[in-house]
C-alpha atoms as a PDB file:
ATOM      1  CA  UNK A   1      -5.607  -1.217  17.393  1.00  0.00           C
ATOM      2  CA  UNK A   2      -1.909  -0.561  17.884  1.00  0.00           C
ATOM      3  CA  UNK A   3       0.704  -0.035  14.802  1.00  0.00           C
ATOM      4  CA  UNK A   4       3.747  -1.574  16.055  1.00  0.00           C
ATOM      5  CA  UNK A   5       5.421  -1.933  12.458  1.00  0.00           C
ATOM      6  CA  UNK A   6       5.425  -0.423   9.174  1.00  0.00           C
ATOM      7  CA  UNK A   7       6.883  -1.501   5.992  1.00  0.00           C
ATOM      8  CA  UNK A   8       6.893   0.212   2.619  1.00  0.00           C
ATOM      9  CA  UNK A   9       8.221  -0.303  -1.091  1.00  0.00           C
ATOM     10  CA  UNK A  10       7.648   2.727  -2.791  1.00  0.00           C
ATOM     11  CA  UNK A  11       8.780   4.786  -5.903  1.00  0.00           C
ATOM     12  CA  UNK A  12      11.149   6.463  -3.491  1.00  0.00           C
ATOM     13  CA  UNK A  13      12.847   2.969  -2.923  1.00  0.00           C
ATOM     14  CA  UNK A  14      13.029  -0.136  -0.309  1.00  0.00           C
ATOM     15  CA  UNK A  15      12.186   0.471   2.927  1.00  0.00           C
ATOM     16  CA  UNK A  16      10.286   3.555   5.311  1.00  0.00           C
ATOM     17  CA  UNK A  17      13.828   4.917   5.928  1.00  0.00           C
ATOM     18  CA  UNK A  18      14.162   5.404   1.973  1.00  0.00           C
ATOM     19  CA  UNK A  19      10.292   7.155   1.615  1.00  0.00           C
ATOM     20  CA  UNK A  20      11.784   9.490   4.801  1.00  0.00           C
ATOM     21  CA  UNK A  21      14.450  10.668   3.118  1.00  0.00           C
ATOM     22  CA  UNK A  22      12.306  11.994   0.042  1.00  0.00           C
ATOM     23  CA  UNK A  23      10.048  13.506   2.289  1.00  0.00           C
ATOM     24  CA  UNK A  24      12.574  15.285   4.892  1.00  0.00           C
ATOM     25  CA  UNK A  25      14.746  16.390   0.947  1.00  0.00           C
ATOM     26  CA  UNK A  26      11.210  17.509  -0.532  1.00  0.00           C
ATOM     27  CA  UNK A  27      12.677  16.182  -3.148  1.00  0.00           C
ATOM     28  CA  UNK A  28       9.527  13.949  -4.484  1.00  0.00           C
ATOM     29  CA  UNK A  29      10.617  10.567  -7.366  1.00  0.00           C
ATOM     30  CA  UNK A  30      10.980  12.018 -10.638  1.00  0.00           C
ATOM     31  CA  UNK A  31       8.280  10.356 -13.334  1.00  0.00           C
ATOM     32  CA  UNK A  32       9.262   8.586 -16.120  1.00  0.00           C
ATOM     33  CA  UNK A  33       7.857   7.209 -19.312  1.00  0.00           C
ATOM     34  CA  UNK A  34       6.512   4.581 -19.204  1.00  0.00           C
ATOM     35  CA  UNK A  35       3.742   2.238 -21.935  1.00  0.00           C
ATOM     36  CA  UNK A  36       5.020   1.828 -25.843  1.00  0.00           C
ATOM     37  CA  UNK A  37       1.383   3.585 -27.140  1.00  0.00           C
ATOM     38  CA  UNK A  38       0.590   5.854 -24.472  1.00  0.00           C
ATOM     39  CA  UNK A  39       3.956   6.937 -22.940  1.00  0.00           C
ATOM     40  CA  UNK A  40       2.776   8.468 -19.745  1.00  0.00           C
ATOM     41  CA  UNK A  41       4.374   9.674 -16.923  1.00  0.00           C
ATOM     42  CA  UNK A  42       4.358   7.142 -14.178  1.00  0.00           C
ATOM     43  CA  UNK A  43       6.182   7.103 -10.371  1.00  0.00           C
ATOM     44  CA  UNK A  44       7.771   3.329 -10.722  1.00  0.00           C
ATOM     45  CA  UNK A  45       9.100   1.711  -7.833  1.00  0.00           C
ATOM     46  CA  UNK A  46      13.045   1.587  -9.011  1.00  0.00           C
ATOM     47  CA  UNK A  47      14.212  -2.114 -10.574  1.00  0.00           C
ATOM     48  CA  UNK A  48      17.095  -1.849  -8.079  1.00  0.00           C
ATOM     49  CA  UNK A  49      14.486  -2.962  -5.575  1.00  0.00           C
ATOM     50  CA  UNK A  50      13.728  -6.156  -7.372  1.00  0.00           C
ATOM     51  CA  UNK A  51      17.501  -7.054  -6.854  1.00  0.00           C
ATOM     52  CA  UNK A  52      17.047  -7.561  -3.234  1.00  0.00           C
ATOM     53  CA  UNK A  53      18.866 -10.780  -1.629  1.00  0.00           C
ATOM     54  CA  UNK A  54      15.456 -11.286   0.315  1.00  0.00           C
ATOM     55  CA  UNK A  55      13.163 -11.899  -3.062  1.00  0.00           C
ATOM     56  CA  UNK A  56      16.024 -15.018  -4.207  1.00  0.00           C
ATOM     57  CA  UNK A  57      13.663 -17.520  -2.910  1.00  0.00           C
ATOM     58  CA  UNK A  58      10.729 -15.907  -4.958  1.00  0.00           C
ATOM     59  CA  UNK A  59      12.806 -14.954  -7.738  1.00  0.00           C
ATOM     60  CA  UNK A  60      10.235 -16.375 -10.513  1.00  0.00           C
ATOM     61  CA  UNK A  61       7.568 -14.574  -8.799  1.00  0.00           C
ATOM     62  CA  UNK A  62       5.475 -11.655  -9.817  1.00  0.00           C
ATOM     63  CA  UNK A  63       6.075  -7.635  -9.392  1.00  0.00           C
ATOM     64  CA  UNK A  64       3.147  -7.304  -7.355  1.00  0.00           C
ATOM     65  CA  UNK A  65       4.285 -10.119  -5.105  1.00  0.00           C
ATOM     66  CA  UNK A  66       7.813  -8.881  -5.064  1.00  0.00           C
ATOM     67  CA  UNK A  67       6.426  -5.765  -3.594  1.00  0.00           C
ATOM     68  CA  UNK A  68       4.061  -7.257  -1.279  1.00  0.00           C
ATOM     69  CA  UNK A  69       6.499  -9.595   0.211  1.00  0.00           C
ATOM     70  CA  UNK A  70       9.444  -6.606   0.693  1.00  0.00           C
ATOM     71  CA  UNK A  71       6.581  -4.663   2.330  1.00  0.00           C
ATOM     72  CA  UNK A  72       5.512  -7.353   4.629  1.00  0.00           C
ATOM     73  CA  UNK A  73       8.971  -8.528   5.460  1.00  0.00           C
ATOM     74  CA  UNK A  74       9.755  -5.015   7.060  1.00  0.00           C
ATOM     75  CA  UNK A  75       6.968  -4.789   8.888  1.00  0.00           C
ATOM     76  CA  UNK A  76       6.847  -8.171   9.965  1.00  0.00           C
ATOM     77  CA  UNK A  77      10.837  -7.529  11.714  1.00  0.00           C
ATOM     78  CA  UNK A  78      10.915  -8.341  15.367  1.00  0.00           C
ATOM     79  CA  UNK A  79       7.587 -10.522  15.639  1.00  0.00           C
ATOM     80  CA  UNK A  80       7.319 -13.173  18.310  1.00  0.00           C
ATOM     81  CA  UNK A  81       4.051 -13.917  17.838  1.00  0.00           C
ATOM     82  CA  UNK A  82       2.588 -17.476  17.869  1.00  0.00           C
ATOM     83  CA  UNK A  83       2.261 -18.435  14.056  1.00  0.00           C
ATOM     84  CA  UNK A  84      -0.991 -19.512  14.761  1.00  0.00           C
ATOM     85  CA  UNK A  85      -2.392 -16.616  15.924  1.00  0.00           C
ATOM     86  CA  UNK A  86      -0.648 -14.253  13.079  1.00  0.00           C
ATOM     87  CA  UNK A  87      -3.404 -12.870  10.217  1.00  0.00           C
ATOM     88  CA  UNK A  88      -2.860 -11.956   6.773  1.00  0.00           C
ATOM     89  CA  UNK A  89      -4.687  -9.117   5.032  1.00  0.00           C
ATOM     90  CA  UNK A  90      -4.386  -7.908   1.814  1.00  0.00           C
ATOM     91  CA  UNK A  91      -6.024  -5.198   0.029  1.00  0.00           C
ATOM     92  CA  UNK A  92      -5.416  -3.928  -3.687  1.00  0.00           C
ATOM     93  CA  UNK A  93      -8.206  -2.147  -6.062  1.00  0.00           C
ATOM     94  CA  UNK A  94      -6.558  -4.012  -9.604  1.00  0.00           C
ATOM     95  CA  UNK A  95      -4.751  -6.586  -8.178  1.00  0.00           C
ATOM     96  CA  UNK A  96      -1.960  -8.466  -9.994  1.00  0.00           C
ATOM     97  CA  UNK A  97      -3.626  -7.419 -13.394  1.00  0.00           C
ATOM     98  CA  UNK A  98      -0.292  -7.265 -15.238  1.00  0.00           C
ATOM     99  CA  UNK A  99      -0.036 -11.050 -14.680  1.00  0.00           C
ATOM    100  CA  UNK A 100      -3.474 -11.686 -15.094  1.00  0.00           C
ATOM    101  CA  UNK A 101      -3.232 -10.135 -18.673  1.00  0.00           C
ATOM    102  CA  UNK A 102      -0.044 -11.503 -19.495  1.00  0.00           C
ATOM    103  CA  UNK A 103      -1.471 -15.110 -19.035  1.00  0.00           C
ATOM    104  CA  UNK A 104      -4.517 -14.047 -20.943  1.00  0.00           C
ATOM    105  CA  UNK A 105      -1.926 -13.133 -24.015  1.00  0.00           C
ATOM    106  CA  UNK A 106       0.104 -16.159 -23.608  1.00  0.00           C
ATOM    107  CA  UNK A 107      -3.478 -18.477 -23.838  1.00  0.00           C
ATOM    108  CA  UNK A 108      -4.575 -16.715 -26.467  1.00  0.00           C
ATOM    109  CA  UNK A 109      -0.923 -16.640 -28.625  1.00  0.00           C
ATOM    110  CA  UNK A 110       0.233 -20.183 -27.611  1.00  0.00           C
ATOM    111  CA  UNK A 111      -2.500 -22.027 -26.316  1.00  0.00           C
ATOM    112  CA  UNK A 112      -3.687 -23.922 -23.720  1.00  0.00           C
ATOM    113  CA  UNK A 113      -0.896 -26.846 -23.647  1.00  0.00           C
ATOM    114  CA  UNK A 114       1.912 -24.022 -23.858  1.00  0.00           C
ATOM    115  CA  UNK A 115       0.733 -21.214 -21.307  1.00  0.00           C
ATOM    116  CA  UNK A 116       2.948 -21.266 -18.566  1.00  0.00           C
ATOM    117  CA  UNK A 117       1.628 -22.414 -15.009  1.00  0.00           C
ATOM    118  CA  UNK A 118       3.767 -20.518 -13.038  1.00  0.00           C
ATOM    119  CA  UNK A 119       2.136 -17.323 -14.636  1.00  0.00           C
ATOM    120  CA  UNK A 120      -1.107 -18.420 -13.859  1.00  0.00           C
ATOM    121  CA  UNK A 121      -0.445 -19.568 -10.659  1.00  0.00           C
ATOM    122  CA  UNK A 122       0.671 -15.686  -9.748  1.00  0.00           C
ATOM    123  CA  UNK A 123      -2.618 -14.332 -11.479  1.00  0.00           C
ATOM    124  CA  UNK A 124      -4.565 -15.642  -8.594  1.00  0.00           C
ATOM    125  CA  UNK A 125      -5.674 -12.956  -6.196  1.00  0.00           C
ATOM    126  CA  UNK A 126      -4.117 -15.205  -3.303  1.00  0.00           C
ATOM    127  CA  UNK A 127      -0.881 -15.782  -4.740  1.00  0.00           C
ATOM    128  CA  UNK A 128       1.129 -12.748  -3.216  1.00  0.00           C
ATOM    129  CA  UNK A 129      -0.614 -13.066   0.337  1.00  0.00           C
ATOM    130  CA  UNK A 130       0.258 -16.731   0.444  1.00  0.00           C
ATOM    131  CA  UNK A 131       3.922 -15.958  -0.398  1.00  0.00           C
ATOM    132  CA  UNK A 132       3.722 -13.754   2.842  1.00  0.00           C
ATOM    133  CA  UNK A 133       2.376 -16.699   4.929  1.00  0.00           C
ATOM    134  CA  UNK A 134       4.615 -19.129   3.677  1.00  0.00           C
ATOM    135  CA  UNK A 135       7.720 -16.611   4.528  1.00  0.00           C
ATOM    136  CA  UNK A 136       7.322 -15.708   7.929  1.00  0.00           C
ATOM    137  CA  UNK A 137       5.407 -19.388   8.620  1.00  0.00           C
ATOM    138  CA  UNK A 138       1.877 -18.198  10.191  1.00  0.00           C
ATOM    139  CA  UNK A 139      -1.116 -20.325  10.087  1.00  0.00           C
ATOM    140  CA  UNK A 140      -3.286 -17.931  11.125  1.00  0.00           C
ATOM    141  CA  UNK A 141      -6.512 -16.597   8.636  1.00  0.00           C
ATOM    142  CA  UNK A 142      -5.663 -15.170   5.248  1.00  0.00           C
ATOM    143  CA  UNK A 143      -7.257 -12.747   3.119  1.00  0.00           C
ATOM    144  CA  UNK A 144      -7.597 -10.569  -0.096  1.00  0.00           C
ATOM    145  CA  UNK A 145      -9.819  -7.490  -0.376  1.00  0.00           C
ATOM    146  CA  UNK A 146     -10.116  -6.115  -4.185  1.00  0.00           C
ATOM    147  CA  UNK A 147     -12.011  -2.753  -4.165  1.00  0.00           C
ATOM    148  CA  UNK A 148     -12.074  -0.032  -7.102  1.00  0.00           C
ATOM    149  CA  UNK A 149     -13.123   2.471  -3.904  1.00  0.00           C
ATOM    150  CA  UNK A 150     -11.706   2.127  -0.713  1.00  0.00           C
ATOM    151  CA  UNK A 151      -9.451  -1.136  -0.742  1.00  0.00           C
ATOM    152  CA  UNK A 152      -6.959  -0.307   2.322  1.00  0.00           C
ATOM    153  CA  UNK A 153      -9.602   1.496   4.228  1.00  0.00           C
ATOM    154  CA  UNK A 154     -11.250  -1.463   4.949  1.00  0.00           C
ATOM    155  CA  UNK A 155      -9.010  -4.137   5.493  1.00  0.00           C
ATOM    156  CA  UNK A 156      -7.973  -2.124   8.455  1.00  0.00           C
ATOM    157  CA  UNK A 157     -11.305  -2.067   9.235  1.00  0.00           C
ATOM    158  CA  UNK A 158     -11.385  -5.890   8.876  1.00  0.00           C
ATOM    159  CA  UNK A 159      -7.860  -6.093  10.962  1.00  0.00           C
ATOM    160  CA  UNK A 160      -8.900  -4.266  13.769  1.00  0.00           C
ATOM    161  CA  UNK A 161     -12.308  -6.705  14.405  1.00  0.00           C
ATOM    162  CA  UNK A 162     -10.029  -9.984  14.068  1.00  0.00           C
ATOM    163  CA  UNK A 163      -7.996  -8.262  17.174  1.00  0.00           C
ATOM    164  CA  UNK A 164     -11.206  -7.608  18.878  1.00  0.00           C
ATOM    165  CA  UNK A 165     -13.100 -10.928  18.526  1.00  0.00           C
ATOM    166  CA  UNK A 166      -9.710 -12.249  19.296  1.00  0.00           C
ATOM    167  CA  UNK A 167      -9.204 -14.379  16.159  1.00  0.00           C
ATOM    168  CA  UNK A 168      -5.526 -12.949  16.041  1.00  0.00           C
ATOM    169  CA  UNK A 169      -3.441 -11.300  18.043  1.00  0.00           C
ATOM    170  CA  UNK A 170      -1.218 -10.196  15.584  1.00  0.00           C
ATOM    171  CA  UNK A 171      -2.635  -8.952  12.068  1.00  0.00           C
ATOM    172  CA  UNK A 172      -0.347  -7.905   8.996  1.00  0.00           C
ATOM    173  CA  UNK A 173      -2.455  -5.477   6.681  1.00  0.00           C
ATOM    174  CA  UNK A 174      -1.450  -3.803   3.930  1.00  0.00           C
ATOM    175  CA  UNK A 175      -2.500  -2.557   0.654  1.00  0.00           C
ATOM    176  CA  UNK A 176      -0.470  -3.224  -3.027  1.00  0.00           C
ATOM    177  CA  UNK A 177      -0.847  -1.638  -6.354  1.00  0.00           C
ATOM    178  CA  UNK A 178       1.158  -2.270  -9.569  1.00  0.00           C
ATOM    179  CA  UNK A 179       1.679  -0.088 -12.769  1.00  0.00           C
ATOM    180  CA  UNK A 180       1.011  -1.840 -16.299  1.00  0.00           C
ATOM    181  CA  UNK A 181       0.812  -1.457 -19.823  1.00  0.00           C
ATOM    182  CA  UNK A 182      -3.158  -2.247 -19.419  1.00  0.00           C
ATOM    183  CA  UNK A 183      -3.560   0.229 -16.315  1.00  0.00           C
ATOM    184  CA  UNK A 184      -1.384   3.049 -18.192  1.00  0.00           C
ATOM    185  CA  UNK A 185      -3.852   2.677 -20.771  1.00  0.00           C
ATOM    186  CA  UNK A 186      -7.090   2.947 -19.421  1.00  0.00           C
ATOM    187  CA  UNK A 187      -5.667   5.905 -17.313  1.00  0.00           C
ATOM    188  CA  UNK A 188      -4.998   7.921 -20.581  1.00  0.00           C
ATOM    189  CA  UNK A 189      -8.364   7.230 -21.648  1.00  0.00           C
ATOM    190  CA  UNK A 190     -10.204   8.130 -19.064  1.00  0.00           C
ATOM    191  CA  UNK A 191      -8.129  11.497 -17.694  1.00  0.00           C
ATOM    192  CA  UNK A 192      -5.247  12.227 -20.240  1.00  0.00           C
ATOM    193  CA  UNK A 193      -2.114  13.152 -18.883  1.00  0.00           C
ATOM    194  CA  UNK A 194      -4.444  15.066 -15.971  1.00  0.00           C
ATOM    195  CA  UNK A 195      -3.500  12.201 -13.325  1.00  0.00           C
ATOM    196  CA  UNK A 196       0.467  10.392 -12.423  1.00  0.00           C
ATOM    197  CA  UNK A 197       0.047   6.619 -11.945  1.00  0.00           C
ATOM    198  CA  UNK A 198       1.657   4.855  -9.226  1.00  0.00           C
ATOM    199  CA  UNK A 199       2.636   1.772  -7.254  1.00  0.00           C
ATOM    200  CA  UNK A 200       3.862   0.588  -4.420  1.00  0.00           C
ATOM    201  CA  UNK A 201       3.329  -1.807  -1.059  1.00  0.00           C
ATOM    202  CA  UNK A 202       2.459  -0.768   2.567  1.00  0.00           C
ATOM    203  CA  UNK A 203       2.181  -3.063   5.005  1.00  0.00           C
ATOM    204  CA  UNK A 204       1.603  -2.535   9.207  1.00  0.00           C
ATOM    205  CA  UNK A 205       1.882  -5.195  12.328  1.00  0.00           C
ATOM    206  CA  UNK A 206      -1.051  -4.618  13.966  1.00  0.00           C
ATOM    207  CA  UNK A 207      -1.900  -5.848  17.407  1.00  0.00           C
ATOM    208  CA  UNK A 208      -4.643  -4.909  19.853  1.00  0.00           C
ATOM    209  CA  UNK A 209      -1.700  -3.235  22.596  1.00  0.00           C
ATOM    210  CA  UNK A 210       2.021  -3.045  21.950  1.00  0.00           C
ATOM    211  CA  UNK A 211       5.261  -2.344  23.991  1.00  0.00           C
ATOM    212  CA  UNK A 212       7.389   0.617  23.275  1.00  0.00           C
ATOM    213  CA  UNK A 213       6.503   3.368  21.192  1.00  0.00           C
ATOM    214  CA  UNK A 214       3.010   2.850  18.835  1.00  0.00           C
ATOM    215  CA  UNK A 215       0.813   4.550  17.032  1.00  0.00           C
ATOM    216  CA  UNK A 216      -2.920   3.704  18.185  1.00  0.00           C
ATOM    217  CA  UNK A 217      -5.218   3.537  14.912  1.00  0.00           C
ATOM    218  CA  UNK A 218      -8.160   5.594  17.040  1.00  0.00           C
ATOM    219  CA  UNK A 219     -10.992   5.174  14.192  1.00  0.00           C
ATOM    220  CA  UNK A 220     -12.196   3.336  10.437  1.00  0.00           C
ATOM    221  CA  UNK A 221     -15.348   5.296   9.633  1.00  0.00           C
ATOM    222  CA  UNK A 222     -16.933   4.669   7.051  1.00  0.00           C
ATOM    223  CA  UNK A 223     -18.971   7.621   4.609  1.00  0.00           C
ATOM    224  CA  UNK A 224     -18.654   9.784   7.320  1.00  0.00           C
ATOM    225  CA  UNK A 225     -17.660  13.646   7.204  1.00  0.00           C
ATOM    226  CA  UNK A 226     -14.147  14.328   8.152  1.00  0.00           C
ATOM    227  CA  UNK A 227     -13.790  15.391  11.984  1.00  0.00           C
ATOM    228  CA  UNK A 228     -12.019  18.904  12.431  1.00  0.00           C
ATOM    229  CA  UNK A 229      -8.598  18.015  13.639  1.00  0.00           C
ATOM    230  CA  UNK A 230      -5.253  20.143  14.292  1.00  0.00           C
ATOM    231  CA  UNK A 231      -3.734  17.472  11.361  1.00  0.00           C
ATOM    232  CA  UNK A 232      -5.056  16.330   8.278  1.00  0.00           C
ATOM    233  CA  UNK A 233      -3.513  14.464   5.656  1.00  0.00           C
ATOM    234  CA  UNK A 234      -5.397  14.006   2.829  1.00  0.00           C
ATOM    235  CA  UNK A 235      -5.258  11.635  -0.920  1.00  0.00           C
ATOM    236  CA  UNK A 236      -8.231  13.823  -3.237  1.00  0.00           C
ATOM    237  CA  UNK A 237      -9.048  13.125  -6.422  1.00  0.00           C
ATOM    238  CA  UNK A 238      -7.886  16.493  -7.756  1.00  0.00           C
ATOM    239  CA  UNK A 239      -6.473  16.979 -11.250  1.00  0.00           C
ATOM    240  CA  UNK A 240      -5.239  20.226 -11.148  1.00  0.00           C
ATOM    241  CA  UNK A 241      -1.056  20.683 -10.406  1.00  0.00           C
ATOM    242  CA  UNK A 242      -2.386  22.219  -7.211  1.00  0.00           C
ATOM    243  CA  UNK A 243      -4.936  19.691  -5.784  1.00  0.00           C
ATOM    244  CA  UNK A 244      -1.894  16.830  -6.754  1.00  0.00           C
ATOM    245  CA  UNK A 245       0.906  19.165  -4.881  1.00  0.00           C
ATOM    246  CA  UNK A 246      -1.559  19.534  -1.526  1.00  0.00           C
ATOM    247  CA  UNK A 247      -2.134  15.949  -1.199  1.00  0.00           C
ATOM    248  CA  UNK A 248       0.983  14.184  -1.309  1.00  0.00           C
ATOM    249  CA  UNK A 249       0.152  12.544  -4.989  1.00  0.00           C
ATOM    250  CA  UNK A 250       3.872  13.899  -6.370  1.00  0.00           C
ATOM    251  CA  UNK A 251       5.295  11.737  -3.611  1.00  0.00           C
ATOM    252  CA  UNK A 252       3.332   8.296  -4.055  1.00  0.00           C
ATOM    253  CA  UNK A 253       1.403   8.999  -7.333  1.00  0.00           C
ATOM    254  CA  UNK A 254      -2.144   8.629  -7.885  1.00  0.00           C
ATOM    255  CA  UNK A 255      -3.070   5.113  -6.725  1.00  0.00           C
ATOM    256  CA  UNK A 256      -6.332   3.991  -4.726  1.00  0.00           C
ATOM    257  CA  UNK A 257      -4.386   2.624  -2.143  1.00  0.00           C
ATOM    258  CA  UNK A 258      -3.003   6.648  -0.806  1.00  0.00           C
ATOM    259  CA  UNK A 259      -4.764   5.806   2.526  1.00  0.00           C
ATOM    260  CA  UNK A 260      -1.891   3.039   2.771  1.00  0.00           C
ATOM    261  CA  UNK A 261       0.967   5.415   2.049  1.00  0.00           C
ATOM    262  CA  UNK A 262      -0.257   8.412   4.473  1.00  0.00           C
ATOM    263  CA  UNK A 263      -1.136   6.139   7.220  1.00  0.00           C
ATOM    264  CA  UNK A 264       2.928   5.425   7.079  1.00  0.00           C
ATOM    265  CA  UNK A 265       3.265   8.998   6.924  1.00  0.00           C
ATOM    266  CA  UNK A 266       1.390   9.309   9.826  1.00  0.00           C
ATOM    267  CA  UNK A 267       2.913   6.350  11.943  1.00  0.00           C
ATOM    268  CA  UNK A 268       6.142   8.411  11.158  1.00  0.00           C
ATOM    269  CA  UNK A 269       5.092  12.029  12.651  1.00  0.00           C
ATOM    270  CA  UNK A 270       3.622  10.215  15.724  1.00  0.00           C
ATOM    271  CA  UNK A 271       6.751   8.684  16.537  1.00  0.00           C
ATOM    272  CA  UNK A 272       8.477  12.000  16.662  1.00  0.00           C
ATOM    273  CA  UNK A 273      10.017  12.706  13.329  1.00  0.00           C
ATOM    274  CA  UNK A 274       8.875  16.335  11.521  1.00  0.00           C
ATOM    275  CA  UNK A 275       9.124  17.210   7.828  1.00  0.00           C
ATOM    276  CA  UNK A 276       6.871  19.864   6.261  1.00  0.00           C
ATOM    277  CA  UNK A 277       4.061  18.235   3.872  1.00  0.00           C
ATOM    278  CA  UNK A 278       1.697  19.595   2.471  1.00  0.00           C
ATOM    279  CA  UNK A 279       3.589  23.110   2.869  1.00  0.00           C
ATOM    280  CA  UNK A 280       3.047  23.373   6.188  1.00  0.00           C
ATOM    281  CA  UNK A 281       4.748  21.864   9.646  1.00  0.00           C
ATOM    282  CA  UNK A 282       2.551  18.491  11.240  1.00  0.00           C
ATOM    283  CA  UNK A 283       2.376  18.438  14.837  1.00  0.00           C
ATOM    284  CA  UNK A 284       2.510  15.795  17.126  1.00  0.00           C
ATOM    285  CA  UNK A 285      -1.283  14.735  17.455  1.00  0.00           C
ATOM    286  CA  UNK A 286      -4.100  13.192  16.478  1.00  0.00           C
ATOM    287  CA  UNK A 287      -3.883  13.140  12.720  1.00  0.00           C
ATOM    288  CA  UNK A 288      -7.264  11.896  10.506  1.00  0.00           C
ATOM    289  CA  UNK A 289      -6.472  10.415   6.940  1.00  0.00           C
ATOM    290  CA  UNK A 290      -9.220  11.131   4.413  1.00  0.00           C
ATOM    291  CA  UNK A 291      -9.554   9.283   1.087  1.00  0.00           C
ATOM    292  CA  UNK A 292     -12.141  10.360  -1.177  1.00  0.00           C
ATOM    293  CA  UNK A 293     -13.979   8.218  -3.825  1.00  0.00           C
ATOM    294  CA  UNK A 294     -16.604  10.260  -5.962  1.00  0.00           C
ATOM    295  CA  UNK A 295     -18.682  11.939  -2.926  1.00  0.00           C
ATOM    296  CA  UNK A 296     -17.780   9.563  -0.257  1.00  0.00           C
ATOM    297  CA  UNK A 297     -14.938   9.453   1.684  1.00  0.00           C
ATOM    298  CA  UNK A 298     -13.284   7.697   4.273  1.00  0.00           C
ATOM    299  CA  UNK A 299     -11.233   8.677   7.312  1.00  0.00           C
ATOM    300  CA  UNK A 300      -8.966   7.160   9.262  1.00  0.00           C
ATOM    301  CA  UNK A 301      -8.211   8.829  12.669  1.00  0.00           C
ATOM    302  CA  UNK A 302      -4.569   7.990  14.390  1.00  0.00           C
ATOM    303  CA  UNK A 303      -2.463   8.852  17.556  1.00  0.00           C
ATOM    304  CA  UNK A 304      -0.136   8.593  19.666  1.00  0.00           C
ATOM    305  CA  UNK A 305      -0.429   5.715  22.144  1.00  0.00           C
ATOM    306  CA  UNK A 306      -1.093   7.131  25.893  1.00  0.00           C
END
């Protein structure tokens, strides 16, 4: 399976070329406040990036589907693909929670007769992935994967066997996650002020071979120890100042979608560029991606196309 586009929103901004320049500066998004009980830290994506000319058409729509939709737009740039043959995946661990709550409130303060339908239209799960099929016009398979563990691990997995069985030839994947009031909350209950929330879209055009320079997406596995490689980047659960600095966290914030943010990382080293993560220089080269739940993990393997 062949990455031939990436697109991010991020707390660093709109856009991959706005997450490079944080990581070539070191100079990681400051977090702010955020939550009127728990005021916790939190990396935000900016609201500048809700201004965007591109999100007029959608302009009563959701945060989550802003983000999803800026994402998929970027990576989507330069597609001649046959609309028919273009999938749609998905993945998120909460979903879009903040609207799903804030149409439980409105039921619950107003009623029935005066909750809005345009908020509960956005609570579905499908809403934001629709948006994206509807704004570049495929009519190709669409899906949503919701999963507390691994969410972005395996829609990739799920991309890469609708390339191989040939159900699609192109497939956009990408993982979404959204800060709240709700999710703020039940992170300061469960770990304090131990862990920084985040948010933030990735998306990637996949396709089974692509022209010009890719990045080939080598392996999924699943549960499966972490191979020994010259390059590893990797999202831990860590609390500690140290385990958050040596895994990228201060960058993207602690978010169960981190597999999502490295592999753009990744893509980004393999096509040449060089910053120092992690505290020390990435090489050209295979590069795994390990995401750990609990004791399992996950690890995505990716190189440079030969």
């Amino acid at each position: 399976m062949i990455v031939t586009g990436v697109g991010v929103v991020s707390p660093a901004g709109t856009g991959l070329e706005a997450l490079k320049n944080v990581l070539q500066a070191n100079t990681p998004p400051l977090p702010m406040p955020m939550g009127t009980r728990e005021k916790l830290p939190v990396l935000q994506v900016p609201a500048e990036v809700f201004k965007n000319p591109l999100l007029s058409p959608v302009r009563r729509a959701d945060r989550f589907s802003k983000m999803s939709l800026l994402a998929a737009l970027e990576a989507w740039q330069g597609t001649q693909a046959d609309p028919a043959r273009v999938g749609i995946i998905l993945a998120s661990a909460c979903g879009p929670h903040a609207t799903v709550f804030k149409f439980v409130n409105d039921l619950l303060e107003f009623g029935e007769s005066q909750s809005s339908p345009t908020v509960f239209s956005q609570s579905v799960h499908a809403a934001a992935a629709s948006m994206i099929a509807s704004a570049i016009k495929s009519h190709g398979p669409v899906l949503n994967v919701a999963d507390l563990r691994f969410p972005f691990e395996t829609a990739l997995e799920l991309a890469d066997a609708w390339l191989k069985e040939g159900r699609c030839d192109v497939v956009l994947v990408g993982a979404t996650e959204e800060c709240s009031e709700v999710y703020i909350h039940a992170i300061s209950r469960m770990w304090g002020d131990r862990f920084v929330p985040g948010e933030g879209s990735f998306f990637f055009r996949c396709e089974r071979e692509g022209k010009g320079p890719s990045v080939r997406v080598q392996k999924a596995l699943v549960d499966l120890p972490a191979r020994s490689l010259k390059n590893s980047l990797s999202l831990g659960e860590g609390s500690s100042v140290e385990a958050q600095e040596a895994s990228g966290i201060r960058y993207s914030g602690s978010l169960r979608i981190g597999g999502a943010f490295l592999l753009a990382v990744a893509d980004w080293l393999l096509r040449g560029e060089q910053f120092k993560l992690l505290g020390e220089a990435v090489s050209s080269g295979p590069i795994q991606i390990i995401s750990k739940c609990g004791d399992s993990q996950r690890v995505i393997v990716v190189e440079e196309k030969q």
